[in-house]
N, C-alpha and C. Protein backbone atom coordinates (compact mmCIF):
# COMPACT_ATOMS: atom_id res chain seq x y z
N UNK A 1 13.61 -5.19 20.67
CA UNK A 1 12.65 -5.22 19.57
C UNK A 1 13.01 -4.12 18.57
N UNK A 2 12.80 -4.75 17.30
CA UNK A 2 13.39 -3.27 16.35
C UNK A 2 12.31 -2.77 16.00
N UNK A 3 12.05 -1.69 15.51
CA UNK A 3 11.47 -0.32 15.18
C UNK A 3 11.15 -0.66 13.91
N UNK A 4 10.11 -0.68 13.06
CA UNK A 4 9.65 -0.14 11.60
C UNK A 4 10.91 0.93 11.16
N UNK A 5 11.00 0.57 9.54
CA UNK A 5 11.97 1.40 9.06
C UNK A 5 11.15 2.37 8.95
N UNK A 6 10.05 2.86 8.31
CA UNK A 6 9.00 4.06 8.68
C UNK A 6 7.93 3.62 9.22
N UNK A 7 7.14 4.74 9.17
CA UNK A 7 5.79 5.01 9.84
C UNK A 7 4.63 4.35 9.15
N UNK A 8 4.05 3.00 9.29
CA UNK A 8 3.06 2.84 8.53
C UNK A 8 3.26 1.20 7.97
N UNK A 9 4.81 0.80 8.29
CA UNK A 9 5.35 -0.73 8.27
C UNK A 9 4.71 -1.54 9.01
N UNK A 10 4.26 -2.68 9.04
CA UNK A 10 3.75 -3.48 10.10
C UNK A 10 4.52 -4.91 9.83
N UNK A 11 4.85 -5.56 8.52
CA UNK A 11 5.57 -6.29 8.43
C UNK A 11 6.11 -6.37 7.16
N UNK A 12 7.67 -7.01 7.22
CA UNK A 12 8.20 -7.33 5.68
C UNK A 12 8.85 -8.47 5.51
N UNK A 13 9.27 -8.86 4.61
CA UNK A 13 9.68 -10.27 4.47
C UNK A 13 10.63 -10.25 2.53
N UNK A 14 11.07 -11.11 2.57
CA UNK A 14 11.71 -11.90 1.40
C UNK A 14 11.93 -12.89 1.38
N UNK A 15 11.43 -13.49 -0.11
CA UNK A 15 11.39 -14.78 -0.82
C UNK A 15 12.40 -14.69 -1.69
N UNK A 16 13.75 -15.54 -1.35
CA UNK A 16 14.64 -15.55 -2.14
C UNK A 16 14.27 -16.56 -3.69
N UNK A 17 14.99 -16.87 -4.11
CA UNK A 17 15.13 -17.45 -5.38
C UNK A 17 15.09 -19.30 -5.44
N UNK A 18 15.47 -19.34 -3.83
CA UNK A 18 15.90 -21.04 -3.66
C UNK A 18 15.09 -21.44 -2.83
N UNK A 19 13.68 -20.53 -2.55
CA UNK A 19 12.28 -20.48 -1.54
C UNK A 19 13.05 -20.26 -0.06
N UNK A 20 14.01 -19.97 0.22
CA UNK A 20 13.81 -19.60 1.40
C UNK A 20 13.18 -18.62 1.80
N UNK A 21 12.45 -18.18 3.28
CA UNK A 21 11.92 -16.73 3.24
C UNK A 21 12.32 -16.20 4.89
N UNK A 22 12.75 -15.09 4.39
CA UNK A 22 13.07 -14.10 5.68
C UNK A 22 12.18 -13.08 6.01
N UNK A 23 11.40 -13.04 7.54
CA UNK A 23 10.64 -12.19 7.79
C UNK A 23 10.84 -11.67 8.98
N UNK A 24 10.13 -10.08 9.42
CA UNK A 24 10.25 -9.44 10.39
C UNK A 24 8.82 -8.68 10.98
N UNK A 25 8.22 -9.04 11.66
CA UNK A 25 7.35 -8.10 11.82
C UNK A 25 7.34 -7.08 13.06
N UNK A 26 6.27 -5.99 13.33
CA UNK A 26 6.54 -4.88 13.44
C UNK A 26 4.98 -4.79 14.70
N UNK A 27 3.85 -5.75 14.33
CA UNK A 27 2.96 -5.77 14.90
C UNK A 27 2.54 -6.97 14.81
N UNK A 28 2.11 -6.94 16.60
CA UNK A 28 1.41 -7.87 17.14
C UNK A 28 0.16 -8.74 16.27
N UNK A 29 -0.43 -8.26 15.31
CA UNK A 29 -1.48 -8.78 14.63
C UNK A 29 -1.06 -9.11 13.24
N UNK A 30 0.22 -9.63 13.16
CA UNK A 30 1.17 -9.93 11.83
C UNK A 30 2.34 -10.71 12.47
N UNK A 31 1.80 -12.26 12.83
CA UNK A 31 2.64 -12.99 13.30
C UNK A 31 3.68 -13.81 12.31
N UNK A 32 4.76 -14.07 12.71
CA UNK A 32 5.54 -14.52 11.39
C UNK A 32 5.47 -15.22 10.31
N UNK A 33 4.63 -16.01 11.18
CA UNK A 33 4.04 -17.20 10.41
C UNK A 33 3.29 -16.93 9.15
N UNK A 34 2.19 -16.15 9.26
CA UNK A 34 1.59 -15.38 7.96
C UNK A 34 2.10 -14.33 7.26
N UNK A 35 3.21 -14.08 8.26
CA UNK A 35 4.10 -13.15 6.88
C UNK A 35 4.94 -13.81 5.82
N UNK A 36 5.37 -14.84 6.43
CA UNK A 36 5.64 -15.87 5.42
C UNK A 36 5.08 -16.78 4.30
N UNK A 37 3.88 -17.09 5.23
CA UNK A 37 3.05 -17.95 4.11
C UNK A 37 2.92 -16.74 2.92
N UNK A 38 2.71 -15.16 3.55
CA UNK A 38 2.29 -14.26 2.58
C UNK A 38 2.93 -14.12 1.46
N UNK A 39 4.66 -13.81 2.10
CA UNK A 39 6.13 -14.02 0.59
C UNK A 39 5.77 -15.19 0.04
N UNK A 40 5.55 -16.52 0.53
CA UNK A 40 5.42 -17.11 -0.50
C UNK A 40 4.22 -17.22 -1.52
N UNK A 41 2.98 -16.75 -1.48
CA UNK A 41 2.04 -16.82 -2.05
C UNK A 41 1.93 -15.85 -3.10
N UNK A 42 2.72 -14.29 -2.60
CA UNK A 42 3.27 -13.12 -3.59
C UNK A 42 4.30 -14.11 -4.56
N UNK A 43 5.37 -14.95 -4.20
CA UNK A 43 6.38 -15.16 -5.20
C UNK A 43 5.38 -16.14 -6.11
N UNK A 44 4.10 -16.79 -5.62
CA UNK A 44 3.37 -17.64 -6.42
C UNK A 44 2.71 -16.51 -7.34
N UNK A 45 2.02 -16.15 -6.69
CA UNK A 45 1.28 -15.18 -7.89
C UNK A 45 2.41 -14.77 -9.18
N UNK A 46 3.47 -13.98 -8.79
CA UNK A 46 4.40 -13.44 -9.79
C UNK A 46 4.78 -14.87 -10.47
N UNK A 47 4.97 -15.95 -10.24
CA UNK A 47 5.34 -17.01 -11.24
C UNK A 47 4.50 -17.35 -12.54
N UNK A 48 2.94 -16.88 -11.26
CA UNK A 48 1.61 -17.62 -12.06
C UNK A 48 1.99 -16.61 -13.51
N UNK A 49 1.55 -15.25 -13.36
CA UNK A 49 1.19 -14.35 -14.13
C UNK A 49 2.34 -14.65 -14.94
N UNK A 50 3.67 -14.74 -14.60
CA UNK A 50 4.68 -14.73 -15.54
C UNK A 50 4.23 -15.95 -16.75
N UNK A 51 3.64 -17.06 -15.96
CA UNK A 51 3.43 -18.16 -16.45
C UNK A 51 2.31 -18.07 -17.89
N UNK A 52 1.48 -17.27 -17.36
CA UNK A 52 0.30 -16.61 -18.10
C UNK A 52 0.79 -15.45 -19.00
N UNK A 53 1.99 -15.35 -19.47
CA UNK A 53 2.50 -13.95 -19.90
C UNK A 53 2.16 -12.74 -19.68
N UNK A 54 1.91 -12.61 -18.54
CA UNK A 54 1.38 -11.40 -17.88
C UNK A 54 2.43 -11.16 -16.60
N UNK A 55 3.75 -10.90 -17.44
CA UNK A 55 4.58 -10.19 -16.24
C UNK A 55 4.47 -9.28 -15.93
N UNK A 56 5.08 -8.85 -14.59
CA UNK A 56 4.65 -7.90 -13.90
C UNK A 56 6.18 -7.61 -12.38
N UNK A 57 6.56 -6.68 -12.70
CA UNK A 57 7.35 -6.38 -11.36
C UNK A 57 7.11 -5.90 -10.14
N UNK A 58 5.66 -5.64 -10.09
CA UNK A 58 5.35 -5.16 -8.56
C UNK A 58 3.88 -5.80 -8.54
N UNK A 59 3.58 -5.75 -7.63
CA UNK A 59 1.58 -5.59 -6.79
C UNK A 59 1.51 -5.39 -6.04
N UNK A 60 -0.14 -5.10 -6.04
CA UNK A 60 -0.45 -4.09 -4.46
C UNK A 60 -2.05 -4.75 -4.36
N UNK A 61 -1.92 -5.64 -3.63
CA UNK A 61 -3.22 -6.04 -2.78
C UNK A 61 -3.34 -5.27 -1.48
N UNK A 62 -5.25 -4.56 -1.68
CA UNK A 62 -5.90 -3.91 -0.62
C UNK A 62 -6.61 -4.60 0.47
N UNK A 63 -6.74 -5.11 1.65
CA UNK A 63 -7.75 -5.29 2.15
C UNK A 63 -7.84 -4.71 3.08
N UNK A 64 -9.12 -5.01 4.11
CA UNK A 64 -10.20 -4.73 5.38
C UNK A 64 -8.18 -3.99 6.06
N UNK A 65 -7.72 -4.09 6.39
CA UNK A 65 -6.57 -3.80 7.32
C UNK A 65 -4.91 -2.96 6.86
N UNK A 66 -5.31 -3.24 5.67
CA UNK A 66 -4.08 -2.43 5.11
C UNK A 66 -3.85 -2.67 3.63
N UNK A 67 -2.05 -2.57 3.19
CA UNK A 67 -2.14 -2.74 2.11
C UNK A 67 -0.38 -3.96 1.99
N UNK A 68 -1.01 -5.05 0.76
CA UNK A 68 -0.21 -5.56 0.22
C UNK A 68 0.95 -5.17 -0.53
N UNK A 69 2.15 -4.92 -0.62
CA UNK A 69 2.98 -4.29 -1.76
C UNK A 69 3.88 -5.24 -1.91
N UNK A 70 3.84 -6.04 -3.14
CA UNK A 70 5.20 -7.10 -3.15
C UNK A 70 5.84 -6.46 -4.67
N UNK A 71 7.57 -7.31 -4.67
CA UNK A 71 8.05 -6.26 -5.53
C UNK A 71 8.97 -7.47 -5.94
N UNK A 72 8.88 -7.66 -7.40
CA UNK A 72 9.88 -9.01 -7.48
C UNK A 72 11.15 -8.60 -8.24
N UNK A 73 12.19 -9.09 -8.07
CA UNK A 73 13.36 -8.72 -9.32
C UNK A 73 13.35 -9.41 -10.28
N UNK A 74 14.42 -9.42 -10.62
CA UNK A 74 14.33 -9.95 -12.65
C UNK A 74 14.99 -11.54 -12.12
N UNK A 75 15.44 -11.99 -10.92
CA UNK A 75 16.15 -12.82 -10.06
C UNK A 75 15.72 -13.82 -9.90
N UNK A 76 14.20 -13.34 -9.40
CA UNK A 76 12.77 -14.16 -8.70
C UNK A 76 12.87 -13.61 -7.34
N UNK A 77 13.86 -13.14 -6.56
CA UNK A 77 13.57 -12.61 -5.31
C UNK A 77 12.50 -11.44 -5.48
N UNK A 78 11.74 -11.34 -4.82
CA UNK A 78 10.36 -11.02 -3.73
C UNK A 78 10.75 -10.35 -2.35
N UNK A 79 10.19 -9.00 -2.22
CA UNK A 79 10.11 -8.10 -1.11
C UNK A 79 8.15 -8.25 -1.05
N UNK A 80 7.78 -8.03 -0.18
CA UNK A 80 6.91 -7.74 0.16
C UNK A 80 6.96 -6.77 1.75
N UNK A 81 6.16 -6.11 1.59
CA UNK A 81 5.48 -5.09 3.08
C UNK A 81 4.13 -4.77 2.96
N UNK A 82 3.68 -5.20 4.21
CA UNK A 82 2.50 -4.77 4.79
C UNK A 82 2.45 -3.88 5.53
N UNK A 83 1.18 -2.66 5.22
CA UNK A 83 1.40 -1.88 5.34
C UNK A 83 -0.14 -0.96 6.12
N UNK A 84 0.46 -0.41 6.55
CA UNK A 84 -1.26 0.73 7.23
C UNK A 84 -1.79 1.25 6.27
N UNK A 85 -3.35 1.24 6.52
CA UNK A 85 -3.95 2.14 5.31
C UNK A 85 -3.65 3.62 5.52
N UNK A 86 -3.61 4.25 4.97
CA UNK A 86 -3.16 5.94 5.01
C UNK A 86 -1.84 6.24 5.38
N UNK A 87 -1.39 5.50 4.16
CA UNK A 87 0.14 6.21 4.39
C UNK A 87 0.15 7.68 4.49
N UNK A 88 1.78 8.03 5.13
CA UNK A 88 1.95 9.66 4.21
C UNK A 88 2.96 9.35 3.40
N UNK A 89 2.53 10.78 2.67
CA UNK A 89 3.37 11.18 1.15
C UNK A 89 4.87 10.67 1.94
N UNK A 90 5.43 10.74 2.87
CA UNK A 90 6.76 10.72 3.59
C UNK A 90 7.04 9.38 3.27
N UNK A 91 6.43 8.20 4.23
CA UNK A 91 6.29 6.80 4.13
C UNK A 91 6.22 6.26 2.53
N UNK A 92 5.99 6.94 1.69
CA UNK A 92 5.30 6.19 0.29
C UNK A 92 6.80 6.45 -0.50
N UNK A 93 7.46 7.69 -0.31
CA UNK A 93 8.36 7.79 -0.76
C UNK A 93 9.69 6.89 -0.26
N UNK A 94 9.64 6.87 1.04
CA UNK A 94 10.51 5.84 2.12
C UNK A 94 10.31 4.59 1.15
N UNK A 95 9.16 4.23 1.12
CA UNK A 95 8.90 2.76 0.76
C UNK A 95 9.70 2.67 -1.11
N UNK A 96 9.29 3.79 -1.73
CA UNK A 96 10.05 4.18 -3.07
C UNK A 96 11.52 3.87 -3.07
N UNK A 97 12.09 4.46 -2.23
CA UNK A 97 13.46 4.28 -1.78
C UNK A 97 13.84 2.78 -1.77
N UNK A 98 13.18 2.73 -1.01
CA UNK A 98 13.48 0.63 -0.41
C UNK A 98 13.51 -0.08 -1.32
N UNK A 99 12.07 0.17 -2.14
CA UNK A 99 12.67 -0.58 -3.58
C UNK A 99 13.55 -0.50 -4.09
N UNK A 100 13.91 0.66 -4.41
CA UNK A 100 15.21 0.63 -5.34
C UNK A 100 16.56 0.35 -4.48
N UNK A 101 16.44 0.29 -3.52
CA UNK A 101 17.64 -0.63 -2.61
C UNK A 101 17.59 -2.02 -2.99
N UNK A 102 16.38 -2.36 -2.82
CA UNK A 102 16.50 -3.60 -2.68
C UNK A 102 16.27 -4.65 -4.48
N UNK A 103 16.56 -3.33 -5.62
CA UNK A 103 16.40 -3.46 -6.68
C UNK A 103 18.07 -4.27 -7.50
N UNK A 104 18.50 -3.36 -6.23
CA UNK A 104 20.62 -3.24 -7.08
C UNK A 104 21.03 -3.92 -6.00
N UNK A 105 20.39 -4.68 -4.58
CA UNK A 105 20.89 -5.62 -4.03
C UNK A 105 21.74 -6.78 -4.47
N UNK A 106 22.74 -7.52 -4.34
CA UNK A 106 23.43 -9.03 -4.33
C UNK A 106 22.86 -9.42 -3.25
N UNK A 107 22.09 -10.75 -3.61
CA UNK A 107 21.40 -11.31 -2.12
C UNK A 107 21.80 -12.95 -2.39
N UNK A 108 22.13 -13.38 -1.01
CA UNK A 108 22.69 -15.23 -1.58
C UNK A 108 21.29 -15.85 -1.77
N UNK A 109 21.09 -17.01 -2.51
CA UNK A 109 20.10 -16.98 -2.72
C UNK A 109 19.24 -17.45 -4.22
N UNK A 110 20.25 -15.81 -4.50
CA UNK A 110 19.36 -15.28 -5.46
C UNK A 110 20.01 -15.98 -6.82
N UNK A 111 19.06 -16.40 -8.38
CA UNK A 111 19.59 -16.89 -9.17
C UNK A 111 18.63 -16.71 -10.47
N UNK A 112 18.81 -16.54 -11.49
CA UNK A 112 18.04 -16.27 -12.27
C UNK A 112 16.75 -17.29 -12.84
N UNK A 113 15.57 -16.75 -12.42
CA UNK A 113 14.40 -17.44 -12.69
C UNK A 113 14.40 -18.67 -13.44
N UNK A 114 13.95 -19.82 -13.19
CA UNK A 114 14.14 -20.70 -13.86
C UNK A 114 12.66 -20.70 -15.42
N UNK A 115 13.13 -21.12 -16.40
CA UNK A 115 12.48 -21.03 -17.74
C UNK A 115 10.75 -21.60 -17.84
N UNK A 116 10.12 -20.91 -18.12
CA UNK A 116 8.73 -21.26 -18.46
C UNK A 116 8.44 -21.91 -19.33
């Protein structure tokens, strides 16, 4: 079983460009299945809003259990992580990092958004 990249991960996933989605989770109460439906419902929202001219490269949905953070590229690929409430300053920066990894990524997949 693998380990959370930090402290405070419970699950992550990506929605490539051609809808496939890759996920991993971290806890028992974040089965794959809804981490998936989740990437895809984040890559919906970011289409909607784009659709609505209200782009946007990141969000952060709160609820009862933690926190939402999805992060889209200019691509259409979609990161999302779920996350514990009360991060630390350590974890928030970790998670800072990741984005921008996963900002300058080549991922197969991936292809530039199709036109509104």
């Amino acid at each position: 079983e693998q380990q959370p990249q930090f402290p405070g991960l419970r699950a992550r996933g990506v929605h490539l460009a051609d809808q496939q989605t890759l996920v991993q989770s971290f806890a028992d109460d974040c089965p794959l299945d809804a981490v998936e439906n989740l990437c895809r419902g984040a890559a919906d929202t970011f289409r909607v809003l784009r659709l609505h001219q209200l782009p946007c490269g990141d969000l952060r949905w709160t609820y009862s259990g933690g926190i939402v953070q999805a992060v889209r590229r200019p691509d259409g690929v979609v990161l999302i992580c779920l996350l514990e409430p009360g991060l630390t300053a350590e974890s928030w920066d970790t998670l800072r990092r990741l984005h921008q990894a996963f900002a300058s990524l080549d991922m197969p997949g991936s292809a530039p958004p199709p036109p509104v």
